[in-house]
N, C-alpha and C. Protein backbone atom coordinates (compact mmCIF):
# COMPACT_ATOMS: atom_id res chain seq x y z
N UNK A 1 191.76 208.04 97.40
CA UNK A 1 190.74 208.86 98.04
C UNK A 1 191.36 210.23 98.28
N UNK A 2 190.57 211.07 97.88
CA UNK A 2 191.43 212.66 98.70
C UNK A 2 191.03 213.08 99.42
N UNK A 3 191.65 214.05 100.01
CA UNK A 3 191.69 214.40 101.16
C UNK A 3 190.23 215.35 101.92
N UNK A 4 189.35 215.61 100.94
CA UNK A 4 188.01 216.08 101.41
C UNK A 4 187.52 214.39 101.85
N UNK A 5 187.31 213.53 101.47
CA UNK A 5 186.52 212.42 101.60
C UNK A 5 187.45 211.49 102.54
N UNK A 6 188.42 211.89 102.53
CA UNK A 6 188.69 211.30 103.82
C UNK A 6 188.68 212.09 105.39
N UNK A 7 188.70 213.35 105.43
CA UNK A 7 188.17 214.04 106.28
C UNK A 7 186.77 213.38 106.23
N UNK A 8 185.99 213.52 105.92
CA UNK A 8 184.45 213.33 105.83
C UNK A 8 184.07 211.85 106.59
N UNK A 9 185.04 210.91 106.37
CA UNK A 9 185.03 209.53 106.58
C UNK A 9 185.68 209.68 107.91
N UNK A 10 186.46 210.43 108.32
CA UNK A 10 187.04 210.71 109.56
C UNK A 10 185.97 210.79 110.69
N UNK A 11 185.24 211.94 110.68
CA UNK A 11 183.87 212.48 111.12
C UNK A 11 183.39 211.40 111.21
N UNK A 12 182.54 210.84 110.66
CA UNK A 12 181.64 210.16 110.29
C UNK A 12 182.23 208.98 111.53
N UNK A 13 183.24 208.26 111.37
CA UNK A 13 183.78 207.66 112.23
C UNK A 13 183.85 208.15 113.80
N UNK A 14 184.26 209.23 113.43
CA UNK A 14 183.85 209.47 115.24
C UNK A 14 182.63 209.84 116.00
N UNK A 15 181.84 209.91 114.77
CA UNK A 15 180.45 210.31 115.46
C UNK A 15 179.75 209.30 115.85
N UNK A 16 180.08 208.29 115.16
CA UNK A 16 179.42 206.85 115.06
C UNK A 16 179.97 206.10 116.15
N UNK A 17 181.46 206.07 116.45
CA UNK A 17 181.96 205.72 117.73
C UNK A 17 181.58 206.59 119.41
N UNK A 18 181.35 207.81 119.10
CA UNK A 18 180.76 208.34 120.33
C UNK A 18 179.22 207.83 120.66
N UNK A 19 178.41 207.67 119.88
CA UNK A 19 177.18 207.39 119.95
C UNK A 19 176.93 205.62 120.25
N UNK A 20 178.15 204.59 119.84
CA UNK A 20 177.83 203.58 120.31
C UNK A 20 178.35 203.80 121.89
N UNK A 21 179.47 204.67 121.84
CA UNK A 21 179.78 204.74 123.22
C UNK A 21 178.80 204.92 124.36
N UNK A 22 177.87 205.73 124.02
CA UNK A 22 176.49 205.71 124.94
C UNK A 22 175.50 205.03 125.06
N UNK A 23 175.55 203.82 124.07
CA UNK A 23 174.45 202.99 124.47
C UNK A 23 174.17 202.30 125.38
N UNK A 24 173.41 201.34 125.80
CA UNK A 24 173.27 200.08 126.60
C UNK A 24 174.26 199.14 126.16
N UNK A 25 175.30 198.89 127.29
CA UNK A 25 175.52 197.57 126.88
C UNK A 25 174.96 196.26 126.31
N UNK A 26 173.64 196.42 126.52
CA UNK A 26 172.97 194.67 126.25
C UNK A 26 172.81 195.40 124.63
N UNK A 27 172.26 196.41 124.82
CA UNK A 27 172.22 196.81 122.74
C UNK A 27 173.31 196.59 122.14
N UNK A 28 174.35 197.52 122.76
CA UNK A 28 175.22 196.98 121.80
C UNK A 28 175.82 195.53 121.59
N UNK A 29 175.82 194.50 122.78
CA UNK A 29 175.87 193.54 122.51
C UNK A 29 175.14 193.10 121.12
N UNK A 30 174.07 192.95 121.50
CA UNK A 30 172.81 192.58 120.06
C UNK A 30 173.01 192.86 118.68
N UNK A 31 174.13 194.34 119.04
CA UNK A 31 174.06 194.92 117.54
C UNK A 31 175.26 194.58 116.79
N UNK A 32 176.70 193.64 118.37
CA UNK A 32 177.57 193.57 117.32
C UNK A 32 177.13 192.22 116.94
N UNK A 33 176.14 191.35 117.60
CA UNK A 33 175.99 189.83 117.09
C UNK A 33 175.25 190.20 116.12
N UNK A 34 174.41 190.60 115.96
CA UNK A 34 173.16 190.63 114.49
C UNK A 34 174.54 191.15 113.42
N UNK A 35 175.29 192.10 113.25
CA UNK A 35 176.00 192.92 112.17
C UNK A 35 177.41 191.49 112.46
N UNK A 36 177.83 190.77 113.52
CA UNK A 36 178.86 189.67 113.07
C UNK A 36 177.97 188.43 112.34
N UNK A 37 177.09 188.08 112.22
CA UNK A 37 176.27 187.06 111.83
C UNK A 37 176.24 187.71 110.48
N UNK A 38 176.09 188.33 110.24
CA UNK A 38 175.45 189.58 109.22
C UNK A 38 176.91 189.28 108.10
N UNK A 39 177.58 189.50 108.63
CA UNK A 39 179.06 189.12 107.73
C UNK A 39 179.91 188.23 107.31
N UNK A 40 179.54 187.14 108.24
CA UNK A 40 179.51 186.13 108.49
C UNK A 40 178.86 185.17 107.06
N UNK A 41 177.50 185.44 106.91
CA UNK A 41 176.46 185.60 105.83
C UNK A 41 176.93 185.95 104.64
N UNK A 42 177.54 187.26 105.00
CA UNK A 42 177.70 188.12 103.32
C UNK A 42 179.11 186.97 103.13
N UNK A 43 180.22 186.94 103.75
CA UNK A 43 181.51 186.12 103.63
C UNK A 43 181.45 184.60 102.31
N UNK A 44 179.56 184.23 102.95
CA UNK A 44 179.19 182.88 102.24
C UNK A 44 178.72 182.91 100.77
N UNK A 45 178.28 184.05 100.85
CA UNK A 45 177.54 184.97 99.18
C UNK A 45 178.92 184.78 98.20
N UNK A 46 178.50 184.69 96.81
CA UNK A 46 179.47 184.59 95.88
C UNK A 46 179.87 186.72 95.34
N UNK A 47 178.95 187.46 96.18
CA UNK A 47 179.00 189.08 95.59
C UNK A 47 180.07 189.26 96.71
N UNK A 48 181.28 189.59 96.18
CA UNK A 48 181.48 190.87 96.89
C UNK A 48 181.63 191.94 97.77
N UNK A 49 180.38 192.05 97.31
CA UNK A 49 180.12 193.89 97.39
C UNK A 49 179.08 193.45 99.09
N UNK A 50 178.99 191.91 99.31
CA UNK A 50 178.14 192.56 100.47
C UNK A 50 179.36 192.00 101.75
N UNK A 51 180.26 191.56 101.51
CA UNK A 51 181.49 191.31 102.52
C UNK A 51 181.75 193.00 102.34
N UNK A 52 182.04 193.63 101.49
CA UNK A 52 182.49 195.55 101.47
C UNK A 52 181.25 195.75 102.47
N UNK A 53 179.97 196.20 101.84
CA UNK A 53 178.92 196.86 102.48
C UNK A 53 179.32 196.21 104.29
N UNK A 54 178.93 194.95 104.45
CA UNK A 54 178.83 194.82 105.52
C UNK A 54 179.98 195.22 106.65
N UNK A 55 181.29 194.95 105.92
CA UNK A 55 182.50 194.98 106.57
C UNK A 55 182.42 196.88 107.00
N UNK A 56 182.22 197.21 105.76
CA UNK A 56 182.34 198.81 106.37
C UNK A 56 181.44 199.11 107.58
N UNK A 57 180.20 198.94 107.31
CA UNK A 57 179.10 198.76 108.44
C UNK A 57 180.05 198.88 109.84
N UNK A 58 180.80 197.73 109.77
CA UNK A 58 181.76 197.62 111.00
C UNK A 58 182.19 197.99 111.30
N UNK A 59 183.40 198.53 110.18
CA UNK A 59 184.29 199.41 110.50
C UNK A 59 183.66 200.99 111.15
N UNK A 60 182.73 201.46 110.53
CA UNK A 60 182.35 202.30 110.52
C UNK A 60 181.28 202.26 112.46
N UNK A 61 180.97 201.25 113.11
CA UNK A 61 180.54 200.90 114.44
C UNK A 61 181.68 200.75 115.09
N UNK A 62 182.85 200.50 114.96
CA UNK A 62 183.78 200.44 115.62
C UNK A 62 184.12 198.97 115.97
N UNK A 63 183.13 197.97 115.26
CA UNK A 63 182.97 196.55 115.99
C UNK A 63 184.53 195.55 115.04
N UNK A 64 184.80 195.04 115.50
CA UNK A 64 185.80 194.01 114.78
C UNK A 64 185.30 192.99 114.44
N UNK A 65 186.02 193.01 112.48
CA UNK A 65 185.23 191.99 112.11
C UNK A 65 185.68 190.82 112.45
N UNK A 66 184.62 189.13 112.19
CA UNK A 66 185.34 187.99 113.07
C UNK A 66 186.38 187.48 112.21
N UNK A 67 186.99 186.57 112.61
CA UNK A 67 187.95 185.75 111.86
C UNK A 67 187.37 184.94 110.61
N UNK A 68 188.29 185.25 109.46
CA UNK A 68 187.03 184.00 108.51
C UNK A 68 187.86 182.65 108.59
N UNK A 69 186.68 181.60 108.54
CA UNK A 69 186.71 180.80 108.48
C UNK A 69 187.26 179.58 107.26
């Protein structure tokens, strides 16, 4: 990756972490169970690409993904 797109991914990360920072707790509760279920899901899929999609999702909320099973 170079270094424009990882700046960019930088941002993006902190904007996304300030803004969960202000929510409701009970939302964000909700939002890390729906997006851990959510991966949880993709983990069981034979693609891929939706353990990436979803996992970034995460990364990108700040949420930790769960342990696999």
């Amino acid at each position: 990756m170079n270094v424009f797109w990882g700046s960019i991914l930088k941002y993006v990360f902190q904007i996304f972490a300030g803004i969960i920072g202000q929510m409701t707790p009970s939302i964000v509760a909700e939002l890390q169970g729906l997006l851990t279920g959510l991966y949880k899901k993709a983990l069981a899929t034979p693609n891929p690409w939706d353990d990436f999609a979803v996992g970034m999702l995460l990364d990108i909320l700040g949420i930790p993904r769960p342990p696999s099973e």
